[in-house]
PDB file of N, CA and C in Angstrom:
ATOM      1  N   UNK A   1     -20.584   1.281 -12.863  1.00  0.00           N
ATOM      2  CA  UNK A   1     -19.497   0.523 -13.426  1.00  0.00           C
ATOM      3  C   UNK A   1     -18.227   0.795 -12.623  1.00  0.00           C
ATOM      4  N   UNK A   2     -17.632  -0.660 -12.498  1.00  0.00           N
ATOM      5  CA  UNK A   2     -16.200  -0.319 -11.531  1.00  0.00           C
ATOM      6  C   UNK A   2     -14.952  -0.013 -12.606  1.00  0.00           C
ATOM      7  N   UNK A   3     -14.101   1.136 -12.759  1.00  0.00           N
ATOM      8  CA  UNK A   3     -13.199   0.756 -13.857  1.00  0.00           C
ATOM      9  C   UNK A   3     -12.004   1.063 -13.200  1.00  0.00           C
ATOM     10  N   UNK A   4     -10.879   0.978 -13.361  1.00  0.00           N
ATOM     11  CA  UNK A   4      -9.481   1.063 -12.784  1.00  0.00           C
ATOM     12  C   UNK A   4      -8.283   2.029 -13.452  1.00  0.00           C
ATOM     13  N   UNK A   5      -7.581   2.847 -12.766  1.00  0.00           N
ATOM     14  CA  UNK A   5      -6.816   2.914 -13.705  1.00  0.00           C
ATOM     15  C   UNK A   5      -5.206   2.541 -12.931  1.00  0.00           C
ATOM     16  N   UNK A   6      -3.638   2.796 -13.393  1.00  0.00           N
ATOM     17  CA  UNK A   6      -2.443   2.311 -13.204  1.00  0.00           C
ATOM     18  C   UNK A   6      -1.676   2.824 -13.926  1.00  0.00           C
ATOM     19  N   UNK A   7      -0.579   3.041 -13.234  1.00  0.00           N
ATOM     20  CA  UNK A   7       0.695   2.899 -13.621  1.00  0.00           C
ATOM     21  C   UNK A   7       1.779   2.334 -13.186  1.00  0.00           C
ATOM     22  N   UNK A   8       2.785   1.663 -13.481  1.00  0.00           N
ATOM     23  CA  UNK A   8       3.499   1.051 -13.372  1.00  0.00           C
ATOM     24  C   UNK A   8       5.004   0.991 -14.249  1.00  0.00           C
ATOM     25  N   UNK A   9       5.554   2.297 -13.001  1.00  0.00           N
ATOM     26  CA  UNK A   9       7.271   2.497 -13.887  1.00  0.00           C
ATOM     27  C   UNK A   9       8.017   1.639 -14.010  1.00  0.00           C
ATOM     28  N   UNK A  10       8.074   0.735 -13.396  1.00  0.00           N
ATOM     29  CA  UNK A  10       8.794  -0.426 -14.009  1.00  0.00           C
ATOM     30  C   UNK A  10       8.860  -0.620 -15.203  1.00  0.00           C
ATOM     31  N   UNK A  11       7.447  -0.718 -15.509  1.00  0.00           N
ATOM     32  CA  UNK A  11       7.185  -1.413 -17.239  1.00  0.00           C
ATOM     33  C   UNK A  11       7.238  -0.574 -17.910  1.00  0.00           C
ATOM     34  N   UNK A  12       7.136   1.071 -17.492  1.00  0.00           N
ATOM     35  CA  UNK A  12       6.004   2.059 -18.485  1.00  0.00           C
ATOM     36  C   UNK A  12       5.157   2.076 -18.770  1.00  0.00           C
ATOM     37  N   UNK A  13       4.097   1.634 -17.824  1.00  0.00           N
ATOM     38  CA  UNK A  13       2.828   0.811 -18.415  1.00  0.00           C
ATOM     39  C   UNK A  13       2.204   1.687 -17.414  1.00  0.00           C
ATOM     40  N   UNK A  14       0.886   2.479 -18.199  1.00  0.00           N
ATOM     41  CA  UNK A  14      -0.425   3.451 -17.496  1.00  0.00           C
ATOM     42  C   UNK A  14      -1.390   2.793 -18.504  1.00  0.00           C
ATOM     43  N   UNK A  15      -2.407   2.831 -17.690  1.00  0.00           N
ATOM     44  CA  UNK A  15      -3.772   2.528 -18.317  1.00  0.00           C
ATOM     45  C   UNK A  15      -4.800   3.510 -17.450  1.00  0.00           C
ATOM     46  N   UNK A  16      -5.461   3.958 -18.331  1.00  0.00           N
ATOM     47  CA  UNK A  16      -7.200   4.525 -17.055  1.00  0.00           C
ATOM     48  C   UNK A  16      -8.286   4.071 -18.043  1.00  0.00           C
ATOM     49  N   UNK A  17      -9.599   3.764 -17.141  1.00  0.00           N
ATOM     50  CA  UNK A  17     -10.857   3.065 -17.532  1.00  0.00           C
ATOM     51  C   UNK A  17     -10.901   1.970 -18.076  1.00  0.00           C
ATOM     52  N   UNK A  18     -10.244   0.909 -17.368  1.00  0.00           N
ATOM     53  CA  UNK A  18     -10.082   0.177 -17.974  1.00  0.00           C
ATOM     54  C   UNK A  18     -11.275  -0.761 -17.163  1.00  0.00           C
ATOM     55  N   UNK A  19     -11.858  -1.725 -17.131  1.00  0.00           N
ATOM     56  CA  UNK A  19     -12.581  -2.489 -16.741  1.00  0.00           C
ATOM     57  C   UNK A  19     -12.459  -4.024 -16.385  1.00  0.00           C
ATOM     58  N   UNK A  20     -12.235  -4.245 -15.322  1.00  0.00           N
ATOM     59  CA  UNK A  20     -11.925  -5.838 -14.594  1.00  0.00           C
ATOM     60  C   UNK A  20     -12.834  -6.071 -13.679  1.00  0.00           C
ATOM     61  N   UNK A  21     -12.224  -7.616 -13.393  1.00  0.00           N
ATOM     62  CA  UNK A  21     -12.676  -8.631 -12.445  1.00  0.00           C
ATOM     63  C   UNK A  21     -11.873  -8.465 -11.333  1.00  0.00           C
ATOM     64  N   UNK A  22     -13.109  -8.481  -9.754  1.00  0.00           N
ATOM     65  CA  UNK A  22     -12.161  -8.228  -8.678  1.00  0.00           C
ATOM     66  C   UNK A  22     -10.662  -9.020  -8.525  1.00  0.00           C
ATOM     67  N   UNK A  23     -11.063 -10.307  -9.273  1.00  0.00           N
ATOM     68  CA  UNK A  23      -9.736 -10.814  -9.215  1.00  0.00           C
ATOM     69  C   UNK A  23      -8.324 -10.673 -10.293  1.00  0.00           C
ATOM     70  N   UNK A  24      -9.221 -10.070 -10.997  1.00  0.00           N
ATOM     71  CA  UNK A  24      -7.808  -9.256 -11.830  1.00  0.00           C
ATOM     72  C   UNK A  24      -7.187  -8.036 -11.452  1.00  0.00           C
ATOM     73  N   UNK A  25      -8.318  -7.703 -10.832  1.00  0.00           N
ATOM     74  CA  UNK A  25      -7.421  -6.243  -9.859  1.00  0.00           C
ATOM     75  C   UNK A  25      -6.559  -6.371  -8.513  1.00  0.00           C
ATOM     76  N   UNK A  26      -7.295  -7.513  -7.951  1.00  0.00           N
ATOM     77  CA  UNK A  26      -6.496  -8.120  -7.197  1.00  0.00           C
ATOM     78  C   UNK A  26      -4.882  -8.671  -7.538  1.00  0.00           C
ATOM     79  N   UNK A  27      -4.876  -9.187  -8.658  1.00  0.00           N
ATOM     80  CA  UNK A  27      -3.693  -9.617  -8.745  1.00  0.00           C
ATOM     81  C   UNK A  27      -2.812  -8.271 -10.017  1.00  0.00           C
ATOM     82  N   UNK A  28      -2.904  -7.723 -10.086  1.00  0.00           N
ATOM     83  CA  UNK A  28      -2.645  -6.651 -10.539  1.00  0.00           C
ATOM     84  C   UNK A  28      -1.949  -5.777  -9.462  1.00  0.00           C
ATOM     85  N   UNK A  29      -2.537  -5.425  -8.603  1.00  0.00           N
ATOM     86  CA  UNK A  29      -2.341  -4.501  -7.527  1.00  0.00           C
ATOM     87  C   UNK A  29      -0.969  -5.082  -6.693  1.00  0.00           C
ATOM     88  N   UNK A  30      -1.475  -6.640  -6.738  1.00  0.00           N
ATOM     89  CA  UNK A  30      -0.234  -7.306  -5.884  1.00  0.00           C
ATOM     90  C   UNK A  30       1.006  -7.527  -6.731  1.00  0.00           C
ATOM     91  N   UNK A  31       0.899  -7.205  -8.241  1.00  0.00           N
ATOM     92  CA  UNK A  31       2.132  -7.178  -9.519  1.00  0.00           C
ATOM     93  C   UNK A  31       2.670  -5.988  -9.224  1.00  0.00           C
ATOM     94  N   UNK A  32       2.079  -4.841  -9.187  1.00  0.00           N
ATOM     95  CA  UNK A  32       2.467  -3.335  -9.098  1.00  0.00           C
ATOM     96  C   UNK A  32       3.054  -2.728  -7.971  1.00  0.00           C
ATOM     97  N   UNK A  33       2.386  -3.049  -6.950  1.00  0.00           N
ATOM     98  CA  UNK A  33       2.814  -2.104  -5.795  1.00  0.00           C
ATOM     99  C   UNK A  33       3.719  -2.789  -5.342  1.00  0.00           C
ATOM    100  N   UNK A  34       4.860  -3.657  -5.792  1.00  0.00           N
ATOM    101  CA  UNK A  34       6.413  -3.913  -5.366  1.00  0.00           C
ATOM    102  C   UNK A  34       6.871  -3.100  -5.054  1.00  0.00           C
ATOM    103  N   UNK A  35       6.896  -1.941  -6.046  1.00  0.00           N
ATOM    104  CA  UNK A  35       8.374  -1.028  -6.427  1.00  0.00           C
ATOM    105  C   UNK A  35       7.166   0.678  -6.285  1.00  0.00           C
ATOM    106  N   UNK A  36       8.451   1.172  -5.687  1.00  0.00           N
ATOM    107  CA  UNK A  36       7.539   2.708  -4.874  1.00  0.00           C
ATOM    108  C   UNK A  36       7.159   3.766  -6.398  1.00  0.00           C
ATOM    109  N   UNK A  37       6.024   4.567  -5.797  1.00  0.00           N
ATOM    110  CA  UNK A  37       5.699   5.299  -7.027  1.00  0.00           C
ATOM    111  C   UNK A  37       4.622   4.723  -7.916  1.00  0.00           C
ATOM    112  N   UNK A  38       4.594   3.844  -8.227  1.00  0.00           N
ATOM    113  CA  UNK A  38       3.228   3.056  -8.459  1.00  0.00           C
ATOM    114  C   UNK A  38       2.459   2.827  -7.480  1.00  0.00           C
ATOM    115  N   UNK A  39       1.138   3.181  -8.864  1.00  0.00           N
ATOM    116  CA  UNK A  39      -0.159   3.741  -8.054  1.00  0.00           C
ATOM    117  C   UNK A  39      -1.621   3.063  -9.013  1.00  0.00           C
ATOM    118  N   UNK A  40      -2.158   2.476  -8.364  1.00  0.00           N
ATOM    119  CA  UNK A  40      -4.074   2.062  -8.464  1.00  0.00           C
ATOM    120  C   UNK A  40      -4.803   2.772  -7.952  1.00  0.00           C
ATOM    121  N   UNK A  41      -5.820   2.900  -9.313  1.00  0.00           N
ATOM    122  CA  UNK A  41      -6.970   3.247  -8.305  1.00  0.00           C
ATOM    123  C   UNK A  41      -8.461   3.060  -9.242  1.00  0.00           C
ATOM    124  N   UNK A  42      -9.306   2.560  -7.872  1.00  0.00           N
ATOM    125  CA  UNK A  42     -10.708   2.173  -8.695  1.00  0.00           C
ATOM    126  C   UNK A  42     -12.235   3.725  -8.351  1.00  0.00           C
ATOM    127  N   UNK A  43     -12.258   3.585  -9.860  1.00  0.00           N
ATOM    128  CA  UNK A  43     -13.761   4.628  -9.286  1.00  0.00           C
ATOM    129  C   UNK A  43     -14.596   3.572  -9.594  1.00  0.00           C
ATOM    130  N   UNK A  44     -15.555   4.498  -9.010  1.00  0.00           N
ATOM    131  CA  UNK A  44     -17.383   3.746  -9.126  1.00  0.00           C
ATOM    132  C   UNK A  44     -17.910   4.668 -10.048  1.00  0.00           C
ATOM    133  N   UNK A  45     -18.435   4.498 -10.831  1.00  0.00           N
ATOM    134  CA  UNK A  45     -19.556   5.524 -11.671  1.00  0.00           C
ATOM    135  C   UNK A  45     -19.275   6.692 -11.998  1.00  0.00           C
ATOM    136  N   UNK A  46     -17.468   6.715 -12.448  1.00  0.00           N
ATOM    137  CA  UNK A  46     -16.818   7.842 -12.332  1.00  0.00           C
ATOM    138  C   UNK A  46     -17.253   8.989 -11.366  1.00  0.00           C
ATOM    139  N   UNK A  47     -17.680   8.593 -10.250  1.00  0.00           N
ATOM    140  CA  UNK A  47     -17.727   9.711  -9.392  1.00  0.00           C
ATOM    141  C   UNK A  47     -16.820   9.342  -7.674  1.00  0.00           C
ATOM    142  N   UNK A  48     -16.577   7.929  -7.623  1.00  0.00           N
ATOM    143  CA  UNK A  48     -16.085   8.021  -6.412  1.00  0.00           C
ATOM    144  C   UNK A  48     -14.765   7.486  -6.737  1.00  0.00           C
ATOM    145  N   UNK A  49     -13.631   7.917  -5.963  1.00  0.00           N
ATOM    146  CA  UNK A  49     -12.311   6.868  -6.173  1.00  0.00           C
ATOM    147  C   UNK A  49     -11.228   6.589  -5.039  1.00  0.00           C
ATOM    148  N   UNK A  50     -10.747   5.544  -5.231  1.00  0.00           N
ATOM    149  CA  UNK A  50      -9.830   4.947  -4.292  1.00  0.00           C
ATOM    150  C   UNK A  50      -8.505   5.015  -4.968  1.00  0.00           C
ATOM    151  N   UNK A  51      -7.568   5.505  -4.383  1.00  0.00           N
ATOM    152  CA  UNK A  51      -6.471   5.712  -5.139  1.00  0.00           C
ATOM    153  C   UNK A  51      -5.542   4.526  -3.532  1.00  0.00           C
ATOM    154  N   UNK A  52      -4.384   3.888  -5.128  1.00  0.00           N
ATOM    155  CA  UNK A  52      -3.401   3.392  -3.655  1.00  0.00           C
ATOM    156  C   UNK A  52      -2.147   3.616  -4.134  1.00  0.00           C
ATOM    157  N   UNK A  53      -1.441   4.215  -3.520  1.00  0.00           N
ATOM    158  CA  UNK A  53      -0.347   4.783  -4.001  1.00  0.00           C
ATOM    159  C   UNK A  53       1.080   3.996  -2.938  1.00  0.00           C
ATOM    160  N   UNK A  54       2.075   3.631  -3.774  1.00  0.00           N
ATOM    161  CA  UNK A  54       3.433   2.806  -3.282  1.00  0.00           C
ATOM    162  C   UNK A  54       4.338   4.003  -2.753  1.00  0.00           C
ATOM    163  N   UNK A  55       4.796   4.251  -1.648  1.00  0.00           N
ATOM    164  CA  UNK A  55       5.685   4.907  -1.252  1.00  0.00           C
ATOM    165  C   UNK A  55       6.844   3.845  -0.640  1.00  0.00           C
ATOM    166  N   UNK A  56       7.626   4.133  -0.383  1.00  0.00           N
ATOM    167  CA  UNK A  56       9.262   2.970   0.051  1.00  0.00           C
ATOM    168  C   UNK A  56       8.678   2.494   1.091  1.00  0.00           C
ATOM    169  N   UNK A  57       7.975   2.763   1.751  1.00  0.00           N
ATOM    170  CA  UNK A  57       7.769   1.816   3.540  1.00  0.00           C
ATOM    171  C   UNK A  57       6.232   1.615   3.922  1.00  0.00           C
ATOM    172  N   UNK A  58       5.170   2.253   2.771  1.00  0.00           N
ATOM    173  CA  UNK A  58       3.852   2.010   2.778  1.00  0.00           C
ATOM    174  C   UNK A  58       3.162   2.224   1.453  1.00  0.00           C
ATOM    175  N   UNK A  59       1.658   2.027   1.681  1.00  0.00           N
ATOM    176  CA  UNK A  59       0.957   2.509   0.649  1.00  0.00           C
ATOM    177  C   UNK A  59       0.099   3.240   1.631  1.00  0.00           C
ATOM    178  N   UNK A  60       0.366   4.397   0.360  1.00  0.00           N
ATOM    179  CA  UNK A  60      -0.934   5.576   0.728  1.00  0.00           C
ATOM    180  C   UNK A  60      -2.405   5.108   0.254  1.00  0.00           C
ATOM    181  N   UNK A  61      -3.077   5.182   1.284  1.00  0.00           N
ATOM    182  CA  UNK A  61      -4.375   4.801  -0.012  1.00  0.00           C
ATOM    183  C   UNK A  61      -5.355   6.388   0.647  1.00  0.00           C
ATOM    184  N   UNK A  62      -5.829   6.908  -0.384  1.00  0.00           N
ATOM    185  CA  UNK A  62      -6.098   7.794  -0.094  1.00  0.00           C
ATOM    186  C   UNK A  62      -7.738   7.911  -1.373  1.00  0.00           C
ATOM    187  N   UNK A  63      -8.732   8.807  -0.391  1.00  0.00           N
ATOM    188  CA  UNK A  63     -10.159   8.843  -1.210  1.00  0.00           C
ATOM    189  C   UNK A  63     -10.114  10.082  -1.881  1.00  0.00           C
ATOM    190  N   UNK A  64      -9.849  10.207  -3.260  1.00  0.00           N
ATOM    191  CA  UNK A  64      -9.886  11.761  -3.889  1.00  0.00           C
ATOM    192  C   UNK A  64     -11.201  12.005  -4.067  1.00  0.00           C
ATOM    193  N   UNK A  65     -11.074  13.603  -3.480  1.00  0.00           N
ATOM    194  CA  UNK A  65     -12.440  14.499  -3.570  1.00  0.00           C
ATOM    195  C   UNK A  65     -11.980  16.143  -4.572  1.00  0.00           C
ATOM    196  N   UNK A  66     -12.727  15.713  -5.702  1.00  0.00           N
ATOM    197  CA  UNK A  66     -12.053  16.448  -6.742  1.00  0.00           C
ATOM    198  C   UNK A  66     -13.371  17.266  -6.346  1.00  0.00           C
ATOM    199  N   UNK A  67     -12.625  19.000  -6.972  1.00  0.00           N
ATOM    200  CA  UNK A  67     -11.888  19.365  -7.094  1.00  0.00           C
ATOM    201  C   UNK A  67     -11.397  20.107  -5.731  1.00  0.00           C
ATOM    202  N   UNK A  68     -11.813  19.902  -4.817  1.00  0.00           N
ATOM    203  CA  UNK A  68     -10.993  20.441  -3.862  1.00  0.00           C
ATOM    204  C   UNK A  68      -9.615  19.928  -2.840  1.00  0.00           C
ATOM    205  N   UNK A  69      -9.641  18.536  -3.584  1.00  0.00           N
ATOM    206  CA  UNK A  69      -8.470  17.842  -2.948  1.00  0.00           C
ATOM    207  C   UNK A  69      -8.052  17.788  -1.338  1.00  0.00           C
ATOM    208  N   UNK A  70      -9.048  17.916  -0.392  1.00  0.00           N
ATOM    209  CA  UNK A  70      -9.178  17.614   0.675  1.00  0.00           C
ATOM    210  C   UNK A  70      -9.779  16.012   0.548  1.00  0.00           C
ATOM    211  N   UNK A  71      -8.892  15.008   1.302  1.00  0.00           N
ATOM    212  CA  UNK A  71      -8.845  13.778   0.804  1.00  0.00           C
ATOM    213  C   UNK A  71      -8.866  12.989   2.250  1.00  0.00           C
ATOM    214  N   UNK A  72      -9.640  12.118   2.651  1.00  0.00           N
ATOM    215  CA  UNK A  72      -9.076  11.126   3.192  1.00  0.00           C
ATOM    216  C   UNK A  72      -8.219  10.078   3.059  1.00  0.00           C
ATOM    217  N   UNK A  73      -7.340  10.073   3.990  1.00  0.00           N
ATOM    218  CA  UNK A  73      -5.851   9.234   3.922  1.00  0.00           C
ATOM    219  C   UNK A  73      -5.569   8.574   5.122  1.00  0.00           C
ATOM    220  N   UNK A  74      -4.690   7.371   4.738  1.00  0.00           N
ATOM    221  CA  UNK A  74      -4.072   6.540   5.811  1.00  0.00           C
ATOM    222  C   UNK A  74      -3.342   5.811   5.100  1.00  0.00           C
ATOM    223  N   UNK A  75      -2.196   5.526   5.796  1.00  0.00           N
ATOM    224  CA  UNK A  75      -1.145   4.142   5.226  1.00  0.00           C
ATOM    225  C   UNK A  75      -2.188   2.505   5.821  1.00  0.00           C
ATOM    226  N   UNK A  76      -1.989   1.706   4.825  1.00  0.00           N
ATOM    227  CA  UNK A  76      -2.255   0.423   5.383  1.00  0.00           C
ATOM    228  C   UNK A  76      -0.954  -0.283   4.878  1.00  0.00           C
ATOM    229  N   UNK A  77      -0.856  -1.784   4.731  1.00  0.00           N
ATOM    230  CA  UNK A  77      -0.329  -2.843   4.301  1.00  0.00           C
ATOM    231  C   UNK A  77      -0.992  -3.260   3.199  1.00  0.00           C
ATOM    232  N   UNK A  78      -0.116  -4.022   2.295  1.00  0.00           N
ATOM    233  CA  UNK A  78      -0.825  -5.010   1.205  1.00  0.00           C
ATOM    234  C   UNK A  78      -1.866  -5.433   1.555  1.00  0.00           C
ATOM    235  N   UNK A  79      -1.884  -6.597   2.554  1.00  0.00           N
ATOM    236  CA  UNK A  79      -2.958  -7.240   2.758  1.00  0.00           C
ATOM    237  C   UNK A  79      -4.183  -6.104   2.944  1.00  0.00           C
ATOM    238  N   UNK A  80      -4.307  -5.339   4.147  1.00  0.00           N
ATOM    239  CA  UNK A  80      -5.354  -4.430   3.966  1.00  0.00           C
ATOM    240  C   UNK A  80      -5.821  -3.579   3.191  1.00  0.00           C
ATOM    241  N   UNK A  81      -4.728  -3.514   2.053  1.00  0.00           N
ATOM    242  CA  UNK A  81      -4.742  -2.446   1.111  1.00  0.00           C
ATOM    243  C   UNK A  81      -6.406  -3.819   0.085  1.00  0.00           C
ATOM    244  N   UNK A  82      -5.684  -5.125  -0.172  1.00  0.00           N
ATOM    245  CA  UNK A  82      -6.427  -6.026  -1.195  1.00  0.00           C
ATOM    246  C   UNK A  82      -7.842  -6.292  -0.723  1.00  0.00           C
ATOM    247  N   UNK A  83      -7.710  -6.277   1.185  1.00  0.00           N
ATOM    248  CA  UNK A  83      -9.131  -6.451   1.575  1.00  0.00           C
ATOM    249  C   UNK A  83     -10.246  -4.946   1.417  1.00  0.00           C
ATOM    250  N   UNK A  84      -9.352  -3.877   1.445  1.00  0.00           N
ATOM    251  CA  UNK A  84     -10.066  -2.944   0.778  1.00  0.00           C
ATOM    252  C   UNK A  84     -10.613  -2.877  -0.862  1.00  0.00           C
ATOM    253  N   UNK A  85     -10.114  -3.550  -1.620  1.00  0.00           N
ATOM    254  CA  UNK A  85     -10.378  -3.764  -2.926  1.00  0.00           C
ATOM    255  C   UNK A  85     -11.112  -4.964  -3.156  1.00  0.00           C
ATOM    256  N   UNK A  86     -11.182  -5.627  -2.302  1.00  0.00           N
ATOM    257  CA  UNK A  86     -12.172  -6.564  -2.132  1.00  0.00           C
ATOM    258  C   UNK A  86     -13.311  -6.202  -2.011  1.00  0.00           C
ATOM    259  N   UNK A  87     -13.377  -5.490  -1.042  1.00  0.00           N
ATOM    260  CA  UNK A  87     -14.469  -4.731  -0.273  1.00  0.00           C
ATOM    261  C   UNK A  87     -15.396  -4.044  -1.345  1.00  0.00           C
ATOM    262  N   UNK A  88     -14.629  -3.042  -2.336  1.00  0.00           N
ATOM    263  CA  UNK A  88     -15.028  -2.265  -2.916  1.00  0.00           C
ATOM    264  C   UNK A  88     -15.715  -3.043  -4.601  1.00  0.00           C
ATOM    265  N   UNK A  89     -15.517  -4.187  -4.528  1.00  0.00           N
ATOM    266  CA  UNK A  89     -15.902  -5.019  -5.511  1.00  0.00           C
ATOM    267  C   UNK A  89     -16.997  -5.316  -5.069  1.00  0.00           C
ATOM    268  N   UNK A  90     -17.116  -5.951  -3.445  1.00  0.00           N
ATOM    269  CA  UNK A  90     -17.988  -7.066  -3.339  1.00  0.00           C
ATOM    270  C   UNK A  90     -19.026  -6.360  -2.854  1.00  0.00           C
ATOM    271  N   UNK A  91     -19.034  -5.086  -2.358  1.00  0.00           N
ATOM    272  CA  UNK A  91     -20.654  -3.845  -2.092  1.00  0.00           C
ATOM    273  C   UNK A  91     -20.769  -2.677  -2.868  1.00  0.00           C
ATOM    274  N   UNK A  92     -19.873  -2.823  -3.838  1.00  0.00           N
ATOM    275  CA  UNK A  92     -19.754  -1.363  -4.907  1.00  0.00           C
ATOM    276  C   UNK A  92     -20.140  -0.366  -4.504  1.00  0.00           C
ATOM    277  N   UNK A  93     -18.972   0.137  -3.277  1.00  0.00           N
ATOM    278  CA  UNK A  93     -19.119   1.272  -2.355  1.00  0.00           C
ATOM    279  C   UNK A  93     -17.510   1.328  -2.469  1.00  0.00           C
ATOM    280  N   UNK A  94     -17.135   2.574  -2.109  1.00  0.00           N
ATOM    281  CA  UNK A  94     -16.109   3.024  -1.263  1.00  0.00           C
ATOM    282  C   UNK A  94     -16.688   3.732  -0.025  1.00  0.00           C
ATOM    283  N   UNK A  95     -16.042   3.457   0.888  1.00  0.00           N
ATOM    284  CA  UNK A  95     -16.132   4.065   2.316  1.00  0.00           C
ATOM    285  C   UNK A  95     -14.543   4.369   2.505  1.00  0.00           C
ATOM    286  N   UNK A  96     -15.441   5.614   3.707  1.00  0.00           N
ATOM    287  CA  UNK A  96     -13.873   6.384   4.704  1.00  0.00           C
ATOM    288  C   UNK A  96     -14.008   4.956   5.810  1.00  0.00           C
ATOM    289  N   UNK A  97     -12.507   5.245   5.768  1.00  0.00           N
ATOM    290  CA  UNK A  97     -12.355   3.820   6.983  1.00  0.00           C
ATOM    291  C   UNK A  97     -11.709   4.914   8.497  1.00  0.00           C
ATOM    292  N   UNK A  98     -12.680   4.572   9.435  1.00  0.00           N
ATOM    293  CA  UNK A  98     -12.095   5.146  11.028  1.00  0.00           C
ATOM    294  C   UNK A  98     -11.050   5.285  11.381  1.00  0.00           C
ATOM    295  N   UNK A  99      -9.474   4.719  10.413  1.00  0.00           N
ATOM    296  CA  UNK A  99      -8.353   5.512  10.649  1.00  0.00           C
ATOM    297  C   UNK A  99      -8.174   6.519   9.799  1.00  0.00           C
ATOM    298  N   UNK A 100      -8.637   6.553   8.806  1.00  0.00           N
ATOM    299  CA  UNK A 100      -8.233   8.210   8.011  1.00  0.00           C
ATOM    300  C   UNK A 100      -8.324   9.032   8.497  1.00  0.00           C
ATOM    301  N   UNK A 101      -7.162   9.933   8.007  1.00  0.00           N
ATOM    302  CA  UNK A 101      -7.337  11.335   8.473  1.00  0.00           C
ATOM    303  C   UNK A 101      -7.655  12.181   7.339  1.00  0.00           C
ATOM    304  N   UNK A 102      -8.112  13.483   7.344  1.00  0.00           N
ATOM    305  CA  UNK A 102      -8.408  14.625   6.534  1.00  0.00           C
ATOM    306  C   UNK A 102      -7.227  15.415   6.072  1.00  0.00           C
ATOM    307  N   UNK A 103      -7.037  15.536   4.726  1.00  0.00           N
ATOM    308  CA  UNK A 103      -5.965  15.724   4.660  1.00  0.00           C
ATOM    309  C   UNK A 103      -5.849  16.826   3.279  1.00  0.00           C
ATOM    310  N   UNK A 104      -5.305  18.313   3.432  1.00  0.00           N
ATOM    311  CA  UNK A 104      -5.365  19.605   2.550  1.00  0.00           C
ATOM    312  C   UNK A 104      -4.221  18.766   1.366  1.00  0.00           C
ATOM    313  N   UNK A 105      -4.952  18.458   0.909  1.00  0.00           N
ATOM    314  CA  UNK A 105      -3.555  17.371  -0.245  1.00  0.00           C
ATOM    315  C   UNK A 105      -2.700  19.006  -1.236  1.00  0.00           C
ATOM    316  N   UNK A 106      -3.224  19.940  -1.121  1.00  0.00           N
ATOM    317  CA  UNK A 106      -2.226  21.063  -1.845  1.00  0.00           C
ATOM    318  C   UNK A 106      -1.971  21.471  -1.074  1.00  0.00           C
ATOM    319  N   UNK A 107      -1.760  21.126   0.491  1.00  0.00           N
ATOM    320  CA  UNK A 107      -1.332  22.251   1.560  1.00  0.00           C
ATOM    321  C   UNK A 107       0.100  21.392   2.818  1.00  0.00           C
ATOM    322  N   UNK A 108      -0.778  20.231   2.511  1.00  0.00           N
ATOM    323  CA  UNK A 108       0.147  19.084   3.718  1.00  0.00           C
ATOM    324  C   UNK A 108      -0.043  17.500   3.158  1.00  0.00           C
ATOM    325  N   UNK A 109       0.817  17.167   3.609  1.00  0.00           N
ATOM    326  CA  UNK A 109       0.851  15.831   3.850  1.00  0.00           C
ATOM    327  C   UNK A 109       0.346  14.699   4.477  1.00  0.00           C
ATOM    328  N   UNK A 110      -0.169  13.369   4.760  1.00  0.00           N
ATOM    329  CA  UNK A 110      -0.692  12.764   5.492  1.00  0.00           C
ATOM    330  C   UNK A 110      -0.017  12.613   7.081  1.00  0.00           C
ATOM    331  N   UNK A 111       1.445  12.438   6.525  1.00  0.00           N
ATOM    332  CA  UNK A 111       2.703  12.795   7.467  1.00  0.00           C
ATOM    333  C   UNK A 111       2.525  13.958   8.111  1.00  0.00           C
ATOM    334  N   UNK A 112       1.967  15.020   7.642  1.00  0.00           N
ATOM    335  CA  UNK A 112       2.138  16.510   8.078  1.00  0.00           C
ATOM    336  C   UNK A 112       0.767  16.546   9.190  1.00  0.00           C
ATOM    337  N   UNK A 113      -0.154  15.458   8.946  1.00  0.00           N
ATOM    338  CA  UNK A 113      -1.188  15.370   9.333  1.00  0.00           C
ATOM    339  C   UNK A 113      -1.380  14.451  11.109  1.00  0.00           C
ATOM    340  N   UNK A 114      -0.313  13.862  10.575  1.00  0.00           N
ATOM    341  CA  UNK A 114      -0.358  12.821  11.507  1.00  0.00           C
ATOM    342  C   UNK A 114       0.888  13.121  12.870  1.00  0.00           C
ATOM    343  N   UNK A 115       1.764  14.007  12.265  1.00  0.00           N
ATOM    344  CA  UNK A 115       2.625  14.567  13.525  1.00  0.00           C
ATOM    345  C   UNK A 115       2.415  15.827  14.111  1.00  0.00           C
ATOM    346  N   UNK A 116       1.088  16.338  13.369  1.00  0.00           N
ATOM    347  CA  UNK A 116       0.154  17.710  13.852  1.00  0.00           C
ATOM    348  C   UNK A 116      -0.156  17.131  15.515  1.00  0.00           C
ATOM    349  N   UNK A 117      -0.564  15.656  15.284  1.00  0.00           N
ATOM    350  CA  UNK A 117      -1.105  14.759  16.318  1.00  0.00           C
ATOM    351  C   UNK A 117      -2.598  15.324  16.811  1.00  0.00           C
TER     352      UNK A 117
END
């Protein structure tokens, strides 16, 4: 089962497990991630998840690996951010995508990761 969860400070509005249609998440995602700090994210079978998180000049989208929080990460764009959520609808998979990097999420940053070089 694909379920979603959100928040959205604008409104005050969090939800988790909630359950949609790729195209309601789709247009959801493109309501939310205006304004920075709002954040989506879809698991699979409560075991895998895609988190996309709004920062002022990107979205983080990043794959949480609980509990050790070593995560794959990369900034994309909207658009690539929706064709990833597409993606994840239309083969009910998440995959690492060949730009992520590995990233100690209690230790560094993706930033911290990426000017390591």
């Amino acid at each position: 089962m694909i379920t979603i969860f959100y928040t959205n400070y604008l409104n005050s509005e969090s939800v988790e497990d909630v359950v949609v249609s790729k195209e309601e998440c789709l247009t959801l995602f493109s309501k939310i991630m205006n304004w920075p700090d709002n954040f989506l994210g879809i698991t699979i079978n409560q075991e895998k998840t895609i988190q996309f998180y709004r920062e002022i000049d990107n979205i983080l989208v990043d794959l949480i690996n609980l509990p050790e929080l070593i995560n794959h990460q990369m900034y994309a764009n909207k658009k690539e951010c929706m064709d990833m959520i597409a993606e994840v609808f239309d083969t009910y998979s998440i995959k690492t995508y060949p730009q992520m990097k590995l990233v100690d999420t209690m230790k560094e940053s993706l930033d911290d990761v990426i000017n390591k070089g």
